[in-house]
C-alpha atoms as a PDB file:
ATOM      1  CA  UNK A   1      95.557 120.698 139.245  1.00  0.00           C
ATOM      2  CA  UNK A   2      96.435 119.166 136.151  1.00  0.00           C
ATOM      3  CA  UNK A   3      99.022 120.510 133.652  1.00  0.00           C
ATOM      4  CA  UNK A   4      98.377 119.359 130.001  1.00  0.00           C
ATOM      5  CA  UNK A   5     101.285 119.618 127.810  1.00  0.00           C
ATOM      6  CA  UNK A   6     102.065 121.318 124.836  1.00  0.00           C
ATOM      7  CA  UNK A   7     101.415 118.873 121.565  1.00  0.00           C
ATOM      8  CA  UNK A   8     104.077 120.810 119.805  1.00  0.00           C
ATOM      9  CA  UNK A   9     107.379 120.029 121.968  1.00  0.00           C
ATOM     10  CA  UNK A  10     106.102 115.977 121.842  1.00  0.00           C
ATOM     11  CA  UNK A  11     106.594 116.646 117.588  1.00  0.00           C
ATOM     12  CA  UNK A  12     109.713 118.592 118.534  1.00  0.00           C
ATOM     13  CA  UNK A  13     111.106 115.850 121.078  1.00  0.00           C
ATOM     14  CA  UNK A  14     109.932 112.915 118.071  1.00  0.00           C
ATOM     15  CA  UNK A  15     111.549 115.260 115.501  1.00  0.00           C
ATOM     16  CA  UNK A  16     114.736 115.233 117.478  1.00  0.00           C
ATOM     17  CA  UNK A  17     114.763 111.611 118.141  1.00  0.00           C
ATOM     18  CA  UNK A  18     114.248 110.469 113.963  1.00  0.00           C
ATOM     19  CA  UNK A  19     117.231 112.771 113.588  1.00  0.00           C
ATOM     20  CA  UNK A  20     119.472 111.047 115.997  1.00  0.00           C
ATOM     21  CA  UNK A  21     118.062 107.787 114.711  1.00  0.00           C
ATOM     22  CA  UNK A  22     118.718 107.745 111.487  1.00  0.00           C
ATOM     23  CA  UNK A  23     122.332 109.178 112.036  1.00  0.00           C
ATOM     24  CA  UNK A  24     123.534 106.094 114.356  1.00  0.00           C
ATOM     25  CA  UNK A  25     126.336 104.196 112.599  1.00  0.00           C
ATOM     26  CA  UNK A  26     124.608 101.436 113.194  1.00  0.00           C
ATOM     27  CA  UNK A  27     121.223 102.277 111.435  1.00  0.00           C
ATOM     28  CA  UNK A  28     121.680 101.874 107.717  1.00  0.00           C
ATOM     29  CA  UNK A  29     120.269 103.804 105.025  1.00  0.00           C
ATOM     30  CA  UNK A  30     116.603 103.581 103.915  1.00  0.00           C
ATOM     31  CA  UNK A  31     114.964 104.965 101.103  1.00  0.00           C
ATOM     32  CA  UNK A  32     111.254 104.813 100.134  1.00  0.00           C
ATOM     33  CA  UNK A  33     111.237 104.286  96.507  1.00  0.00           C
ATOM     34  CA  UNK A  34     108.781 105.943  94.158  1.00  0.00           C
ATOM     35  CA  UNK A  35     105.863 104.339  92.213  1.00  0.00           C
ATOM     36  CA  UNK A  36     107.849 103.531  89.442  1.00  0.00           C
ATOM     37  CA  UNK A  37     110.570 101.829  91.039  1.00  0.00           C
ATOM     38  CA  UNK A  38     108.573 100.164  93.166  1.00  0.00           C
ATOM     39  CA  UNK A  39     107.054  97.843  90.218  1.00  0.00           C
ATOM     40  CA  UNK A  40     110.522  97.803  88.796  1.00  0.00           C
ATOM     41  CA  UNK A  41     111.925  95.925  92.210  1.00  0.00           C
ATOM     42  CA  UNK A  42     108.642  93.692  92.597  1.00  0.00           C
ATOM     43  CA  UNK A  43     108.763  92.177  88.716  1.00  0.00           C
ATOM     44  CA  UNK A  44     112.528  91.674  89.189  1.00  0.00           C
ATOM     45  CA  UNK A  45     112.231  90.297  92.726  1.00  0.00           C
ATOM     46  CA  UNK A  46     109.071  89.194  93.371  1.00  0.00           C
ATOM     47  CA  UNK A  47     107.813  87.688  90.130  1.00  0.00           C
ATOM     48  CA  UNK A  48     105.029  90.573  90.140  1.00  0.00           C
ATOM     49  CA  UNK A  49     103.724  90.078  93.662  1.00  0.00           C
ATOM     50  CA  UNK A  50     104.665  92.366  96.335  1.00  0.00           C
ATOM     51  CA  UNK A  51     103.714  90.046  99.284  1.00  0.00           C
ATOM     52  CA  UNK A  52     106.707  87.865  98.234  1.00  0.00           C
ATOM     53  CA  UNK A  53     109.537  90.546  98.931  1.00  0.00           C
ATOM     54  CA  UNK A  54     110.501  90.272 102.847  1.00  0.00           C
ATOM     55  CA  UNK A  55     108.589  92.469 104.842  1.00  0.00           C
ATOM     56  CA  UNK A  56     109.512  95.106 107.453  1.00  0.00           C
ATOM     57  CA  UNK A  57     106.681  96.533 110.148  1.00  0.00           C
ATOM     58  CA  UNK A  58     105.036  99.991 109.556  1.00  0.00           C
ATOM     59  CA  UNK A  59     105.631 100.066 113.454  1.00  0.00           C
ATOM     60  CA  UNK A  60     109.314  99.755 113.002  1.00  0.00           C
ATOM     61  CA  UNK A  61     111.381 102.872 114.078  1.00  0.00           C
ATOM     62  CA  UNK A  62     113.112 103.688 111.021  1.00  0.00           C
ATOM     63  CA  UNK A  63     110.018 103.264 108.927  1.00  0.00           C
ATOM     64  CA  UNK A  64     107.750 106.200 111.379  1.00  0.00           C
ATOM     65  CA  UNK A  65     111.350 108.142 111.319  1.00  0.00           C
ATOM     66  CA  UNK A  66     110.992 107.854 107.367  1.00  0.00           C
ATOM     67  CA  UNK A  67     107.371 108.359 107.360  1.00  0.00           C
ATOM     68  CA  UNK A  68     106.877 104.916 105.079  1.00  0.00           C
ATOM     69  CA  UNK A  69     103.197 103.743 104.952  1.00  0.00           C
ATOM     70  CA  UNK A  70     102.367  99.969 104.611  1.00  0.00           C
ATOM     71  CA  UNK A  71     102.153  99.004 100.609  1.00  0.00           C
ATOM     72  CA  UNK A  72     105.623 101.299 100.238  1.00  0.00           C
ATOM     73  CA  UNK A  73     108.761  99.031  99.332  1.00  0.00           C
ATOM     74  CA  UNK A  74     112.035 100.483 101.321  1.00  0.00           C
ATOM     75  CA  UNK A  75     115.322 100.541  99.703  1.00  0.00           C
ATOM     76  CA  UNK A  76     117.583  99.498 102.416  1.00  0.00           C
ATOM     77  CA  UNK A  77     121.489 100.258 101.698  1.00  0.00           C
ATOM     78  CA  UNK A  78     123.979  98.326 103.944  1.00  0.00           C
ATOM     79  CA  UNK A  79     127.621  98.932 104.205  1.00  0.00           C
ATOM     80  CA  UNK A  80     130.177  97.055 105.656  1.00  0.00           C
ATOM     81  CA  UNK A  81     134.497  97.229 105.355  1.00  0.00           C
ATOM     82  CA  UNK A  82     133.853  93.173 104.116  1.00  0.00           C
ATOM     83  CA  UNK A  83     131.268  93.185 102.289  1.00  0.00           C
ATOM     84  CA  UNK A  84     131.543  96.229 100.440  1.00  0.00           C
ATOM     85  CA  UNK A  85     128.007  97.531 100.075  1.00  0.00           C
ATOM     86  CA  UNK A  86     124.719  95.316 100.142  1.00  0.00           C
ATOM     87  CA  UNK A  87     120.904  96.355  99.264  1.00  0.00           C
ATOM     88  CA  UNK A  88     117.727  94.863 100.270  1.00  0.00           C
ATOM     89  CA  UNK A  89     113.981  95.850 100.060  1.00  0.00           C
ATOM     90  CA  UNK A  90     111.472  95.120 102.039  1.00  0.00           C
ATOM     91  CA  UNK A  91     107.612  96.110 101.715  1.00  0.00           C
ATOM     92  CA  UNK A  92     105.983  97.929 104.627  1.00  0.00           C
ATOM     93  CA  UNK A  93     103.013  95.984 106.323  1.00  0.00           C
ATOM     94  CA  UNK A  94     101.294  96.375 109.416  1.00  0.00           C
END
């Protein structure tokens, strides 16, 4: 006999997981910016082409957790007692 199981506590159990990622202290924040400041980061720091910002894997934890698609640009906010607060983006490819 096989049992199948529920799809529903597999979404709970990922749901769950995200949560305690994105809570570690050692996970910093990320934030998937909107269109418009999206072009705003790639003219400033990428001369108008997205592929020359660094790029982070659409199969990277904290980009599923986030639900980030590749073509998005992350906001990632790093904080640290010397170095007082960093940022970095990073565009989301497969």
């Amino acid at each position: 006999m096989v049992i199948l199981k529920k799809k529903s506590s597999k979404s709970n159990n990922e749901e769950a997981f995200n949560e305690i990622l994105l809570k570690h202290r050692l996970v910093p924040e990320h934030i998937i910016l909107s269109e418009e400041e999206k072009k705003e980061v790639i003219m400033k720091y990428a001369g108008g082409d997205p592929y020359k910002l660094p790029y982070i894997l659409a199969s990277d934890p904290v980009v599923k957790a986030i639900g980030a698609k590749p073509g998005d640009v992350i906001k990632i906010i790093r904080r640290s007692p010397t170095a007082g607060v960093a940022v970095y983006y990073r565009l989301v490819v497969k």
